[in-house]
Protein backbone atom coordinates (compact mmCIF):
# COMPACT_ATOMS: atom_id res chain seq x y z
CA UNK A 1 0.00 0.00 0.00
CA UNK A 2 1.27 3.24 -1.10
CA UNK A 3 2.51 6.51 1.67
CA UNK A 4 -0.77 8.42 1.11
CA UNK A 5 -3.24 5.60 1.43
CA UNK A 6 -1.48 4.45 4.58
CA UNK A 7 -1.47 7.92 5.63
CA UNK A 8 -5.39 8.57 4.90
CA UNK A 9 -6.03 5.32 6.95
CA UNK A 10 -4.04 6.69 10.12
CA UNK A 11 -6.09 9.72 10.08
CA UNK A 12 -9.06 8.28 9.98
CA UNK A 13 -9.01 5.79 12.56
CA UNK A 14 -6.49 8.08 14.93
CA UNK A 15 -10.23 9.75 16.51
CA UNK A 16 -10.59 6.07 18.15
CA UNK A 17 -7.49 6.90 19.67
CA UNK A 18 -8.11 10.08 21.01
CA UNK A 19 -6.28 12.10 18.68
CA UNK A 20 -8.08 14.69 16.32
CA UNK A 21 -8.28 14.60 12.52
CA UNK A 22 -6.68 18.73 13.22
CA UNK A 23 -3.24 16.92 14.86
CA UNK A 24 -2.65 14.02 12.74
CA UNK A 25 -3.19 16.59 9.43
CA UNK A 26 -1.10 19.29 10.40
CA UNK A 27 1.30 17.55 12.90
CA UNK A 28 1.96 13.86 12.92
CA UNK A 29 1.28 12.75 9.42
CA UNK A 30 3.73 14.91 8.13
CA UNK A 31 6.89 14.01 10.28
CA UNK A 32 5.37 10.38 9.35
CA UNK A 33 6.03 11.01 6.12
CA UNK A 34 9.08 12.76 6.43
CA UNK A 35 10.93 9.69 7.77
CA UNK A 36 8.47 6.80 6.02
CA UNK A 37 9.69 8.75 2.98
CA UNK A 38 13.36 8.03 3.23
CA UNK A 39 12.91 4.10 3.02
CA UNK A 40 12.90 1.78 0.35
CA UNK A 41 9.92 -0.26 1.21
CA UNK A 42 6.84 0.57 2.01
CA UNK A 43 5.89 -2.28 4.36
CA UNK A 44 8.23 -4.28 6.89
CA UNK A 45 8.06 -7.24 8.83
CA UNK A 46 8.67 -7.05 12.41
CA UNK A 47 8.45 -9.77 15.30
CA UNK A 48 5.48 -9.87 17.26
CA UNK A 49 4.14 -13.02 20.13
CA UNK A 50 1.15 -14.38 19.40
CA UNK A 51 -0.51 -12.03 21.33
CA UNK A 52 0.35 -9.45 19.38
CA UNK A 53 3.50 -7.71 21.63
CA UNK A 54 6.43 -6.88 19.98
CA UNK A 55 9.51 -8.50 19.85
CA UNK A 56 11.50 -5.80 22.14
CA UNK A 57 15.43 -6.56 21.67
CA UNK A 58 17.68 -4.34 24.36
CA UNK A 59 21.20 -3.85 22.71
CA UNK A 60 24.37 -2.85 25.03
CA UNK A 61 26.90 -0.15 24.34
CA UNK A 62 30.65 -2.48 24.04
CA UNK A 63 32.63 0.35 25.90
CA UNK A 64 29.84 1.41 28.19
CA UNK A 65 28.05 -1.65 29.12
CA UNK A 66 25.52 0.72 31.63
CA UNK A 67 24.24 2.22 28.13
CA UNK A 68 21.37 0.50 26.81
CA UNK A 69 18.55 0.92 24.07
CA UNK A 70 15.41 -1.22 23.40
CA UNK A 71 14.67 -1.86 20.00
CA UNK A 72 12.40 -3.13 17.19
CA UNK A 73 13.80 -4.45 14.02
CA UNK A 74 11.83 -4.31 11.00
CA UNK A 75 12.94 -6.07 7.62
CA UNK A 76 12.09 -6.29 4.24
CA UNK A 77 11.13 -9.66 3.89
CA UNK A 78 9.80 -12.06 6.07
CA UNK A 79 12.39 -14.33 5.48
CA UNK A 80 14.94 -12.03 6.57
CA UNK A 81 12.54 -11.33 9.81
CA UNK A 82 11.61 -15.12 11.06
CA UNK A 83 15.61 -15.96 10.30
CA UNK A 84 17.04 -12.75 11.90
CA UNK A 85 19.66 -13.91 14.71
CA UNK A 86 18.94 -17.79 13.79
CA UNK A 87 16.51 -17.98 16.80
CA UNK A 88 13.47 -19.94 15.87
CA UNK A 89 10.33 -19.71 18.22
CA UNK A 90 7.15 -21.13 17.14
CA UNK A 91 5.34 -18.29 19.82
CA UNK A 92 6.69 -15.68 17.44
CA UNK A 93 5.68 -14.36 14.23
CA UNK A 94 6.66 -12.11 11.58
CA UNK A 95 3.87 -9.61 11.23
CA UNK A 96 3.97 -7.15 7.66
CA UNK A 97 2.68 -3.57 8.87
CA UNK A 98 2.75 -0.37 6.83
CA UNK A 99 5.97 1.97 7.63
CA UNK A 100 3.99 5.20 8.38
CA UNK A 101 1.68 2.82 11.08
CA UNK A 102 4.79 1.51 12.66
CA UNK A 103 6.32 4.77 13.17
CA UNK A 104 2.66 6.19 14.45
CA UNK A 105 2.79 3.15 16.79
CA UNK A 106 6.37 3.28 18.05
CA UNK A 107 5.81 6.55 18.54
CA UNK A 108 3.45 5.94 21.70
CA UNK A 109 5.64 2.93 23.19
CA UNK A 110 7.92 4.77 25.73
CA UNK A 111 9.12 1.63 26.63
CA UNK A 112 11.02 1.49 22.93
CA UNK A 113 14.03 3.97 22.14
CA UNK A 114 14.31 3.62 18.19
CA UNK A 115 13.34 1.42 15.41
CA UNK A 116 15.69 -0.26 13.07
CA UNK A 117 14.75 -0.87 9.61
CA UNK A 118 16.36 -3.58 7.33
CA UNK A 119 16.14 -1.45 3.48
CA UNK A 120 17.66 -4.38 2.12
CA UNK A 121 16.44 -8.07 1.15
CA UNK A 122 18.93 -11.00 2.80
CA UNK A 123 21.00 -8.19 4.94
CA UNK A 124 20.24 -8.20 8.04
CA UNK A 125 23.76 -6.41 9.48
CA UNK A 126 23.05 -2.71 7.63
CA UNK A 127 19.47 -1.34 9.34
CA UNK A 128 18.67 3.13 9.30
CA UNK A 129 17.71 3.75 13.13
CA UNK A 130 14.88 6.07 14.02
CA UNK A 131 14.80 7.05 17.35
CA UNK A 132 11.74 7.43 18.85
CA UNK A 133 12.63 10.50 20.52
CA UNK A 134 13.41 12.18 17.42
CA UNK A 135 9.79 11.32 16.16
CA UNK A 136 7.99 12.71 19.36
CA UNK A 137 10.61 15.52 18.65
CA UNK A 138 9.49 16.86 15.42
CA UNK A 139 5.67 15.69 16.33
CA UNK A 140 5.95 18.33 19.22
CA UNK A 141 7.23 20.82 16.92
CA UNK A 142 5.07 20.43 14.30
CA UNK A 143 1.81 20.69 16.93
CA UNK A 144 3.79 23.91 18.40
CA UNK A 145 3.77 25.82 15.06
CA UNK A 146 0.13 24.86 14.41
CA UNK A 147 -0.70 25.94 18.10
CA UNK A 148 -1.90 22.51 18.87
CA UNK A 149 -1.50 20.04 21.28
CA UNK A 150 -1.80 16.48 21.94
CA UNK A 151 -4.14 15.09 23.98
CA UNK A 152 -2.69 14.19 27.37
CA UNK A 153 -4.54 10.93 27.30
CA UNK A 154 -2.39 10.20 23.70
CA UNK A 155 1.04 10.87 25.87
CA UNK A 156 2.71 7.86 26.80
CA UNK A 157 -0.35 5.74 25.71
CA UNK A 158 0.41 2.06 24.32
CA UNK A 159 -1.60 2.38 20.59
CA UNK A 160 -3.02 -0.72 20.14
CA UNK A 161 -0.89 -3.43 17.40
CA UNK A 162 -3.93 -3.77 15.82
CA UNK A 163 -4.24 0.18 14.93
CA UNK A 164 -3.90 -0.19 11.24
């Protein structure tokens, strides 16, 4: 599904979430786009359990072990997903979403730091990172030039996986 037709669905269903048609038009579909925009696919596969969590992964800093980020990988294929790290786990599956409804999502888990997306098919070593702090970054900016603000129920509210 193409940018704008994921884009048209987010706004639409983002009242059930408590966010106005006003915000997600003037401030979160376009940083959505901004950063969808700058990938090669748009879909990816990411790891979720079968009840529909995702597959959090916590990487370490090497020379500062105390540093730590969680993170969701999301890959082009879902060969490259259900293979990624040779683990196999029947209790987890690779789930296709669109890009712009992963980054709406992601952007509401505070319990994630960035996202790391897999451009290319059979490479799973070279990912782009958004952080999600850079999202809610240029979301808050984008509602402060419009004079708008986000619902404090939205703020640090788990969207639901099954949004889109």
């Amino acid at each position: 599904m193409n940018l704008e037709k994921q884009l048209e669905i987010l706004t639409k269903e983002a009242p059930q979430y408590g966010v106005s048609s006003e915000v997600m038009e003037k401030a979160v579909i376009p940083v959505l786009k901004f950063f969808a925009s700058q990938h090669q696919n748009t879909d990816y596969f990411v790891l979720q359990s079968r009840d529909r969590q995702w597959v959090v992964t916590t990487l370490q800093n090497r020379e500062q072990p105390q540093l730590s980020k969680r993170v969701i990988y999301g890959f082009a294929t879902r060969k490259d997903a259900t293979s990624f790290q040779g683990i196999v786990n029947p209790n987890i599956v690779a789930v296709s979403l669109p890009i712009t409804h992963l980054l709406f999502q992601m952007f509401a888990l505070s319990q994630v730091d960035s996202l790391i997306l897999m451009d290319i098919p059979n490479n799973t070593m070279d990912g782009m990172e958004i952080e999600r702090a850079n999202l809610e970054n240029m979301i808050q900016q984008q509602l402060r030039r419009a004079k708008l603000e986000l619902p404090s129920q939205f703020k640090g509210r788990k969207i639901p996986p099954n949004l889109a």
